[in-house]
N, C-alpha and C. Protein backbone atom coordinates (compact mmCIF):
# COMPACT_ATOMS: atom_id res chain seq x y z
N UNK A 1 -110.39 -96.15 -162.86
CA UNK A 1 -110.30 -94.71 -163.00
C UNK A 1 -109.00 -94.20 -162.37
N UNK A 2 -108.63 -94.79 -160.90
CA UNK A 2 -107.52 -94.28 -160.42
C UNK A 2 -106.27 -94.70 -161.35
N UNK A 3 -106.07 -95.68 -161.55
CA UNK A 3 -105.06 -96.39 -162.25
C UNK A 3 -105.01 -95.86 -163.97
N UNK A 4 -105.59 -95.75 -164.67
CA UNK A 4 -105.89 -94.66 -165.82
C UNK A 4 -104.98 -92.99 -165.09
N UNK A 5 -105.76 -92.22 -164.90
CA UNK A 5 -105.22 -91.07 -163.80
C UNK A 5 -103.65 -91.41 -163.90
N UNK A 6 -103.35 -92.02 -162.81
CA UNK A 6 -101.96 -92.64 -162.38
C UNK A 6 -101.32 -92.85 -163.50
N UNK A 7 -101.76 -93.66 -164.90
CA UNK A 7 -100.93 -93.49 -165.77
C UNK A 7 -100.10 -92.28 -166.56
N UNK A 8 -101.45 -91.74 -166.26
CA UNK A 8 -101.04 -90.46 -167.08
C UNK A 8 -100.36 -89.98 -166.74
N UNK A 9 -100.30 -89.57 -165.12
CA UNK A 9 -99.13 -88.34 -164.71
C UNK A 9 -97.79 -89.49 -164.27
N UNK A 10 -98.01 -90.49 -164.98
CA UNK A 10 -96.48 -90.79 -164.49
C UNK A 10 -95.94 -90.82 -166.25
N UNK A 11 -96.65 -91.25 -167.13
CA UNK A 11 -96.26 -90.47 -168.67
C UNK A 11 -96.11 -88.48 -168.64
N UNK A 12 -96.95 -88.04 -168.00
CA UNK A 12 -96.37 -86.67 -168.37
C UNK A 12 -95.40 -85.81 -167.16
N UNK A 13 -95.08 -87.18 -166.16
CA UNK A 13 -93.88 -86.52 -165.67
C UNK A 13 -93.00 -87.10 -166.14
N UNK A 14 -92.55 -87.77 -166.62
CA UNK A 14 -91.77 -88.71 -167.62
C UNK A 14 -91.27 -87.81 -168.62
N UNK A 15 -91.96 -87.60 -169.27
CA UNK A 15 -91.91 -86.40 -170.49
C UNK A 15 -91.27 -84.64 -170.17
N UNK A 16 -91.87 -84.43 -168.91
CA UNK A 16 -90.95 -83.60 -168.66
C UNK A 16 -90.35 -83.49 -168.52
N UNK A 17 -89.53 -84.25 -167.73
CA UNK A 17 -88.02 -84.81 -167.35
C UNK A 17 -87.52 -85.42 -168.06
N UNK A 18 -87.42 -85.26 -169.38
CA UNK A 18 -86.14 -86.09 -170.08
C UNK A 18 -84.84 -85.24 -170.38
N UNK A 19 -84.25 -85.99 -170.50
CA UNK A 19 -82.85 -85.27 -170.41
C UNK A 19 -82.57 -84.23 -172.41
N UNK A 20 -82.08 -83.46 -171.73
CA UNK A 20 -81.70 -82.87 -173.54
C UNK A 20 -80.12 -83.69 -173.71
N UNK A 21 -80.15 -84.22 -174.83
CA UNK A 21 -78.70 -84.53 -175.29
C UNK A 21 -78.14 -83.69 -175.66
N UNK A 22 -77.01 -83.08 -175.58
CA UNK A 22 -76.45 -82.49 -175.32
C UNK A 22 -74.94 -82.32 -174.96
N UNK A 23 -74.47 -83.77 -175.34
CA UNK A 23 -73.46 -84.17 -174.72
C UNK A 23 -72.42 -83.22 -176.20
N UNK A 24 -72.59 -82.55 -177.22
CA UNK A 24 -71.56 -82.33 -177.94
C UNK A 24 -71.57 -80.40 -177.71
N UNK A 25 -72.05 -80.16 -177.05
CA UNK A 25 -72.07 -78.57 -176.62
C UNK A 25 -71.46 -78.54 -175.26
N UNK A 26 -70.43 -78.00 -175.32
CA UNK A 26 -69.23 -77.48 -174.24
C UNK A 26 -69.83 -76.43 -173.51
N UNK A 27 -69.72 -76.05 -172.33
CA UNK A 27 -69.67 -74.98 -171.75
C UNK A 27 -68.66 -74.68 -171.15
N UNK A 28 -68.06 -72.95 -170.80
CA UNK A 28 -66.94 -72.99 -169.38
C UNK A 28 -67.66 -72.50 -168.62
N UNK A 29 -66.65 -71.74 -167.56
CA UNK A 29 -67.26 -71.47 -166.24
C UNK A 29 -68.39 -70.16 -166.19
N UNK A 30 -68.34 -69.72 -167.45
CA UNK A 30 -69.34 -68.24 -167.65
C UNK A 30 -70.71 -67.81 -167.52
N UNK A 31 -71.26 -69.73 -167.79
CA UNK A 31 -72.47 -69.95 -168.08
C UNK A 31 -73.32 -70.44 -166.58
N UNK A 32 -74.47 -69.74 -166.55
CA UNK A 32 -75.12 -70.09 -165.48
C UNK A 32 -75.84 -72.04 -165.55
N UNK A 33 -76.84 -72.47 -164.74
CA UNK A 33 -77.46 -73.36 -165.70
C UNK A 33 -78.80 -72.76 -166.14
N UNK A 34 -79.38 -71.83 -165.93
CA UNK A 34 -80.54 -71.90 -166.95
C UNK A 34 -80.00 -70.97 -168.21
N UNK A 35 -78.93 -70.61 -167.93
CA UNK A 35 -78.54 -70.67 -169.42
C UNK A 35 -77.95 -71.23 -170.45
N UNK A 36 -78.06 -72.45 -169.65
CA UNK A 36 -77.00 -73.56 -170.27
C UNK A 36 -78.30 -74.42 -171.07
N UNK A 37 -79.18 -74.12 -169.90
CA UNK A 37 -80.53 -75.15 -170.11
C UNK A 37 -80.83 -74.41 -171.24
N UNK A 38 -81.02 -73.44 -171.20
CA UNK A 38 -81.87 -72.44 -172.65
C UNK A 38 -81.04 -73.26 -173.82
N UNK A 39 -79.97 -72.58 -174.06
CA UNK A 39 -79.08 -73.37 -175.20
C UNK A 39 -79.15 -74.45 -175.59
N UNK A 40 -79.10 -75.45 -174.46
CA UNK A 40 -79.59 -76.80 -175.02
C UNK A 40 -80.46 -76.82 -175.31
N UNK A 41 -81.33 -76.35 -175.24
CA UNK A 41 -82.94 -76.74 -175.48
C UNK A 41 -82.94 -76.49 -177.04
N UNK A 42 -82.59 -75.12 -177.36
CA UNK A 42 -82.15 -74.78 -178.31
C UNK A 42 -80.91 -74.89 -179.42
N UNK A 43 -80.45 -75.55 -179.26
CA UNK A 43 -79.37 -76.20 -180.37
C UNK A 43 -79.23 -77.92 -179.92
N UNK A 44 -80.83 -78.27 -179.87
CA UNK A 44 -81.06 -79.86 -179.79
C UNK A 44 -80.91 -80.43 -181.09
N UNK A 45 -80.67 -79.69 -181.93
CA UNK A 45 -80.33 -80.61 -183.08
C UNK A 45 -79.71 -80.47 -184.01
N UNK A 46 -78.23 -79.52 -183.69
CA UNK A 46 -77.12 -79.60 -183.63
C UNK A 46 -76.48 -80.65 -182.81
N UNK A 47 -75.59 -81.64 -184.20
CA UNK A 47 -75.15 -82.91 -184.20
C UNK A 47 -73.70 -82.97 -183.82
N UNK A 48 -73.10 -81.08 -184.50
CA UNK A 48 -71.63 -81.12 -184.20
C UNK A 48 -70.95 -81.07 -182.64
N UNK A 49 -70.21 -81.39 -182.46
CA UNK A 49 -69.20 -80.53 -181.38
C UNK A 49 -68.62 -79.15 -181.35
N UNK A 50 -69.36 -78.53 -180.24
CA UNK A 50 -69.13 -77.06 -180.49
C UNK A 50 -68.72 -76.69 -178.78
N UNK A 51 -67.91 -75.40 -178.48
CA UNK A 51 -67.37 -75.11 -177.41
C UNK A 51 -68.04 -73.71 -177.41
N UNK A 52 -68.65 -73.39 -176.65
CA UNK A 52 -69.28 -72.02 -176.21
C UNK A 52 -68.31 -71.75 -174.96
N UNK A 53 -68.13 -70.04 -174.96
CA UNK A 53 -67.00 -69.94 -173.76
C UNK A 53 -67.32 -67.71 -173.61
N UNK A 54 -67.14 -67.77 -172.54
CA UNK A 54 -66.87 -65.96 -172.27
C UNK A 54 -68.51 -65.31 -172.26
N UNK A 55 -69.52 -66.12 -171.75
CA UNK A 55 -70.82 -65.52 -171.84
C UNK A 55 -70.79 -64.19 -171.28
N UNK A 56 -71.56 -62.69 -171.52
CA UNK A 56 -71.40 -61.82 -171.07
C UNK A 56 -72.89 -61.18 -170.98
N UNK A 57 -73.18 -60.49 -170.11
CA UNK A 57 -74.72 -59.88 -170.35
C UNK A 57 -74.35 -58.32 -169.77
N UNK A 58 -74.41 -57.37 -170.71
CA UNK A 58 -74.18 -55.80 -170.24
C UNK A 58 -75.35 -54.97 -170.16
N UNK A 59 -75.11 -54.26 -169.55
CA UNK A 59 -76.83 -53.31 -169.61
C UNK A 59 -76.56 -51.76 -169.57
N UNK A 60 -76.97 -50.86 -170.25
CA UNK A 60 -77.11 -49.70 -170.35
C UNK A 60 -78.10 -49.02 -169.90
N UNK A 61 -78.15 -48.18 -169.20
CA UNK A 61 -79.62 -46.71 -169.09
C UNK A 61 -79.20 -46.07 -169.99
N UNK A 62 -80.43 -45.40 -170.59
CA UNK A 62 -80.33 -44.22 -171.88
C UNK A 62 -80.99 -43.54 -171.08
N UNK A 63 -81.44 -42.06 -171.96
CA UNK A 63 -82.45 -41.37 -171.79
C UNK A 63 -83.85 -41.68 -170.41
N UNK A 64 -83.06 -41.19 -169.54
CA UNK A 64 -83.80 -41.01 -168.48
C UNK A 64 -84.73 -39.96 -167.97
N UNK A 65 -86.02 -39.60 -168.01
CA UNK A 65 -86.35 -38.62 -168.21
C UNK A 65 -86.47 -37.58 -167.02
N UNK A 66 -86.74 -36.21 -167.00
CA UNK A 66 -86.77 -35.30 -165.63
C UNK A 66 -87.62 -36.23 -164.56
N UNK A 67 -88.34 -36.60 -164.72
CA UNK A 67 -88.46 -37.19 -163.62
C UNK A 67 -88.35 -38.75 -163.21
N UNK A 68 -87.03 -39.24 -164.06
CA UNK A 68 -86.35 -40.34 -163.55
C UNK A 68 -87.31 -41.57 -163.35
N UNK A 69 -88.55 -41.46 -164.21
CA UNK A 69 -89.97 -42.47 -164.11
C UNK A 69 -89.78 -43.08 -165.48
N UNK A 70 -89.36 -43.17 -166.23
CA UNK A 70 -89.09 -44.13 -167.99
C UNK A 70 -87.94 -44.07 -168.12
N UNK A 71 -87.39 -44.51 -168.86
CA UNK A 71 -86.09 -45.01 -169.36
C UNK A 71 -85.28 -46.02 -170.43
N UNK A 72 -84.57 -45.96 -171.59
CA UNK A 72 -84.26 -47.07 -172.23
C UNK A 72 -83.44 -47.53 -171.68
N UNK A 73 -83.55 -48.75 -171.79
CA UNK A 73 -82.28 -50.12 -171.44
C UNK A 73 -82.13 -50.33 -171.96
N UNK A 74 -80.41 -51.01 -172.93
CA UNK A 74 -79.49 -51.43 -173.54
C UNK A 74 -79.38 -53.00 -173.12
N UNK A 75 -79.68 -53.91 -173.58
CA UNK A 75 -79.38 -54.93 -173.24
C UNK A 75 -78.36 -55.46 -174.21
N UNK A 76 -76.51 -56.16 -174.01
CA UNK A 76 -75.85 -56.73 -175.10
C UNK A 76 -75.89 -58.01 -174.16
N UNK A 77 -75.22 -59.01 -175.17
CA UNK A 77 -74.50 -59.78 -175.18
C UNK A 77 -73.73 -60.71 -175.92
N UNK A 78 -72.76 -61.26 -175.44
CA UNK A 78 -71.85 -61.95 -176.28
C UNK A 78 -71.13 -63.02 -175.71
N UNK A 79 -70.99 -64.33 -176.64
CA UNK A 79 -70.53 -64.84 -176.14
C UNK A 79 -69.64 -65.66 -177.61
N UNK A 80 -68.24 -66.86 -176.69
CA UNK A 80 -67.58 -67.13 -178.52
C UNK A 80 -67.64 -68.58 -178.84
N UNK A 81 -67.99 -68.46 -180.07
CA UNK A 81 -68.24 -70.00 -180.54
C UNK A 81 -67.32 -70.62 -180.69
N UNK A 82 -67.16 -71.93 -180.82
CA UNK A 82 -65.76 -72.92 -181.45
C UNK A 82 -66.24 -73.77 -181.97
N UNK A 83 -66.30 -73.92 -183.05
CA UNK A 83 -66.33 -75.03 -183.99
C UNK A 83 -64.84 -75.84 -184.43
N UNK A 84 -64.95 -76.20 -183.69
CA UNK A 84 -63.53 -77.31 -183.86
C UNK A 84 -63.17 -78.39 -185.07
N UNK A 85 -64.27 -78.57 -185.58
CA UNK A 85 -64.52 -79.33 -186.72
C UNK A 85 -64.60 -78.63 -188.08
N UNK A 86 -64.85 -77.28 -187.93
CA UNK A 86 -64.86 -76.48 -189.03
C UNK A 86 -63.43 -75.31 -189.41
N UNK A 87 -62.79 -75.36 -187.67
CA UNK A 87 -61.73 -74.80 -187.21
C UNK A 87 -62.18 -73.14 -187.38
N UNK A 88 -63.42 -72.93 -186.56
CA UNK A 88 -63.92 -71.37 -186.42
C UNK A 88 -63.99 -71.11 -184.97
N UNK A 89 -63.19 -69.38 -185.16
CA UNK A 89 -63.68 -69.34 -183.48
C UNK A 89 -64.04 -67.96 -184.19
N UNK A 90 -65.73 -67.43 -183.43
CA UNK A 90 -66.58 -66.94 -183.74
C UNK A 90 -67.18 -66.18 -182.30
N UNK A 91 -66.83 -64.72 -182.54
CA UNK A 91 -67.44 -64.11 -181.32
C UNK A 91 -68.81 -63.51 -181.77
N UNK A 92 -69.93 -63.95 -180.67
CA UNK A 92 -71.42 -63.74 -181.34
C UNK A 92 -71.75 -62.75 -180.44
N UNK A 93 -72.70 -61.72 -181.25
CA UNK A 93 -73.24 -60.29 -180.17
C UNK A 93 -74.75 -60.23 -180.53
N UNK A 94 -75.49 -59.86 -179.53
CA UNK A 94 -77.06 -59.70 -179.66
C UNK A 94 -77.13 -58.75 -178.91
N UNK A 95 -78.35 -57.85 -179.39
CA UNK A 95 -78.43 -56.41 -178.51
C UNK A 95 -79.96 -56.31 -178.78
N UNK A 96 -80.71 -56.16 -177.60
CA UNK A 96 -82.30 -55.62 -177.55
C UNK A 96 -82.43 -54.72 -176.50
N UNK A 97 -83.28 -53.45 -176.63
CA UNK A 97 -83.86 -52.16 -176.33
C UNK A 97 -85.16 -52.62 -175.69
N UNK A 98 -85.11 -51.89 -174.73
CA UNK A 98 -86.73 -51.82 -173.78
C UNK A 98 -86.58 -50.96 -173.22
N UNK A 99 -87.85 -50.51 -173.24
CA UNK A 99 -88.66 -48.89 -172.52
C UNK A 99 -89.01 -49.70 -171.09
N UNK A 100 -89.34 -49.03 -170.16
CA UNK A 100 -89.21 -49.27 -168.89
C UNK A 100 -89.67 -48.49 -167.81
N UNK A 101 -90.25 -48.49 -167.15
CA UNK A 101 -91.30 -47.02 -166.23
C UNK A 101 -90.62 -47.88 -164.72
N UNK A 102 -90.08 -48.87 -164.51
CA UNK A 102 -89.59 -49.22 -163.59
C UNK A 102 -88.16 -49.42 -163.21
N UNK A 103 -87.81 -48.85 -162.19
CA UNK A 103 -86.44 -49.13 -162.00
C UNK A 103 -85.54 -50.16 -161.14
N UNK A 104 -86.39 -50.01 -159.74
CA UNK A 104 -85.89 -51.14 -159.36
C UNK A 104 -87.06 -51.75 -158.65
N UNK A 105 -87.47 -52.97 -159.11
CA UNK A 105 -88.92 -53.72 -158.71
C UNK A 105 -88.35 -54.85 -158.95
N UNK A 106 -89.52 -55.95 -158.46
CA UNK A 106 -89.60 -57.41 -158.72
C UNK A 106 -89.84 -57.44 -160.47
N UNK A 107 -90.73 -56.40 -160.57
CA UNK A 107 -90.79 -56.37 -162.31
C UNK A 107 -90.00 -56.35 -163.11
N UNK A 108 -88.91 -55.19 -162.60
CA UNK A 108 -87.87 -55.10 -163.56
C UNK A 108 -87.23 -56.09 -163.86
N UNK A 109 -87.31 -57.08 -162.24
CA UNK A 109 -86.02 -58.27 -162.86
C UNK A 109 -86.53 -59.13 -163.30
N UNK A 110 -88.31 -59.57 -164.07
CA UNK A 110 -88.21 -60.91 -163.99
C UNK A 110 -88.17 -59.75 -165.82
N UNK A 111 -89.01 -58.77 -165.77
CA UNK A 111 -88.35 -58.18 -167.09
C UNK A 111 -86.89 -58.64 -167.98
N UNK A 112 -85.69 -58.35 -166.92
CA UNK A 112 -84.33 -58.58 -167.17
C UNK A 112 -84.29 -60.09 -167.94
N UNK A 113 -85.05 -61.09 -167.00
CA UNK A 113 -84.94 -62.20 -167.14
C UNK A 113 -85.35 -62.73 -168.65
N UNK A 114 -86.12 -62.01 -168.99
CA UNK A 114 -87.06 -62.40 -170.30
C UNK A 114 -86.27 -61.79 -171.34
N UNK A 115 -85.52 -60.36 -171.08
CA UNK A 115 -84.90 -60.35 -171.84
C UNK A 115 -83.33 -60.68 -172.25
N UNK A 116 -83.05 -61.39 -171.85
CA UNK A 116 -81.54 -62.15 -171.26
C UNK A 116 -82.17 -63.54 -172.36
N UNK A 117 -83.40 -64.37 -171.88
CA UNK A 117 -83.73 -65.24 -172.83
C UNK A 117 -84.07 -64.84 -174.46
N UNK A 118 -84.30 -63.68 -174.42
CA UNK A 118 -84.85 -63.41 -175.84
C UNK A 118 -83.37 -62.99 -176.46
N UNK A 119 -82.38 -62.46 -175.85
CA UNK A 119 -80.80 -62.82 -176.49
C UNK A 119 -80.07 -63.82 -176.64
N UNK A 120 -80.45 -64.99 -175.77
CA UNK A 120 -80.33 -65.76 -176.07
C UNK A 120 -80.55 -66.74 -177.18
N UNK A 121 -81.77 -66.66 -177.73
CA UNK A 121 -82.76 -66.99 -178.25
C UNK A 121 -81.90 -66.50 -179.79
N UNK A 122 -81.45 -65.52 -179.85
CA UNK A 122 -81.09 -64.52 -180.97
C UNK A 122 -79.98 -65.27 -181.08
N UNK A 123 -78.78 -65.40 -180.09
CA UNK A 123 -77.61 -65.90 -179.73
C UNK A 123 -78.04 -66.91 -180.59
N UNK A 124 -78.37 -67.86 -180.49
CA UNK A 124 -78.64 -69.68 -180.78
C UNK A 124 -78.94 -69.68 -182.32
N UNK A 125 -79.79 -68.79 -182.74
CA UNK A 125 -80.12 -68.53 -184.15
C UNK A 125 -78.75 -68.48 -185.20
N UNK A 126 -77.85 -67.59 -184.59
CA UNK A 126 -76.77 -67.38 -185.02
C UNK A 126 -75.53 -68.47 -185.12
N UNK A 127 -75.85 -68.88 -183.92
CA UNK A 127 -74.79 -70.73 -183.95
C UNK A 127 -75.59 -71.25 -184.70
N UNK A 128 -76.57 -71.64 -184.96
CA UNK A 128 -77.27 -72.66 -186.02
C UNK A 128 -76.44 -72.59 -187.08
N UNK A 129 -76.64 -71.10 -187.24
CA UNK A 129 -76.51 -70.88 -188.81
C UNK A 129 -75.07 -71.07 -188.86
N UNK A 130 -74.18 -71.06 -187.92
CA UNK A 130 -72.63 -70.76 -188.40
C UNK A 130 -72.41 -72.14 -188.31
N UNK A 131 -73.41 -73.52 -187.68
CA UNK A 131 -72.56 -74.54 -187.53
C UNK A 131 -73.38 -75.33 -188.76
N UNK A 132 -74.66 -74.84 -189.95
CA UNK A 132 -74.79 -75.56 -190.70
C UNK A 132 -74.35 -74.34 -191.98
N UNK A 133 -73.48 -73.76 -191.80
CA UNK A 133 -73.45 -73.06 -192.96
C UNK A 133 -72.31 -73.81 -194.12
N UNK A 134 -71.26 -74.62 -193.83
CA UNK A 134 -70.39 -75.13 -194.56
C UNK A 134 -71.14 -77.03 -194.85
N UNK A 135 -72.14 -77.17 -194.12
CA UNK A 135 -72.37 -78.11 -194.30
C UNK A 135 -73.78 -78.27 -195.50
C-alpha cells in the first residue's frame, strides 16, 4: 500500500515539473518570469523561432463615481513580435475593461493579476496566428 502511494506522488510530481520546451521563444529584459512562464505554456507548439521584446502593461481609471466606490479600469498591453524566419516585426495590443468596487485591496491585485493573464492569453492567440499564417 505504502509503496503503490509512493509511486504515485513521485509520477505526479514528475509531471508537474516538466520542463516546457521552449528553447525557440526569445525573451528580453521586459518580461517578468511568470510571464514568460504563461507564454510558454502557451505557444508550446509553436515550432518556429520567434523573439518577443518591449512587454508593456498600462492601466487606466474611467468613470469614477461621486462617491469614488466603482470604477472602470482600462487594462492595455503590448508587446513586439519577430519572426525572423518570416522576416516580420509585429507590434501586438490587447485591451480588457473591468468594473471594480475596489480600489486598493489584496483583491484588487490578485484581480490585476488575472487580468494581466487573460491579456496575455489574448496576446498568444495573436502570435499563433501570425506565426502559422504563411505557413
Amino acid at each position: 500500500m505504502f509503496i503503490r502511494n509512493l509511486i504515485l506522488l513521485i509520477l505526479l510530481a514528475s509531471c508537474s515539473v516538466a520542463p516546457l520546451n521552449s528553447n525557440n521563444i526569445r525573451f528580453d529584459d521586459s518580461f517578468q518570469n511568470l510571464e514568460k512562464y504563461e507564454l510558454k505554456k502557451c505557444l508550446s507548439n509553436v515550432n518556429e523561432t520567434i523573439n518577443l521584446s518591449e512587454l508593456n502593461f498600462d492601466l487606466t481609471a474611467e468613470n469614477i463615481t461621486s462617491q469614488g466606490l466603482e470604477f472602470n479600469t482600462k487594462y492595455l498591453g503590448s508587446l513586439i513580435l519577430e519572426i525572423p524566419i518570416q522576416e516580420k516585426i509585429i507590434k501586438l495590443k490587447a485591451m480588457r475593461m473591468n468594473t471594480t468596487n475596489y480600489i486598493s485591496s489584496n483583491m484588487a491585485d490578485e484581480e490585476k493579476k488575472r487580468v494581466k493573464a487573460l491579456i496575455l492569453t489574448d496576446i498568444c492567440k495573436e502570435i499563433t496566428k501570425h506565426v502559422y499564417q504563411a505557413t
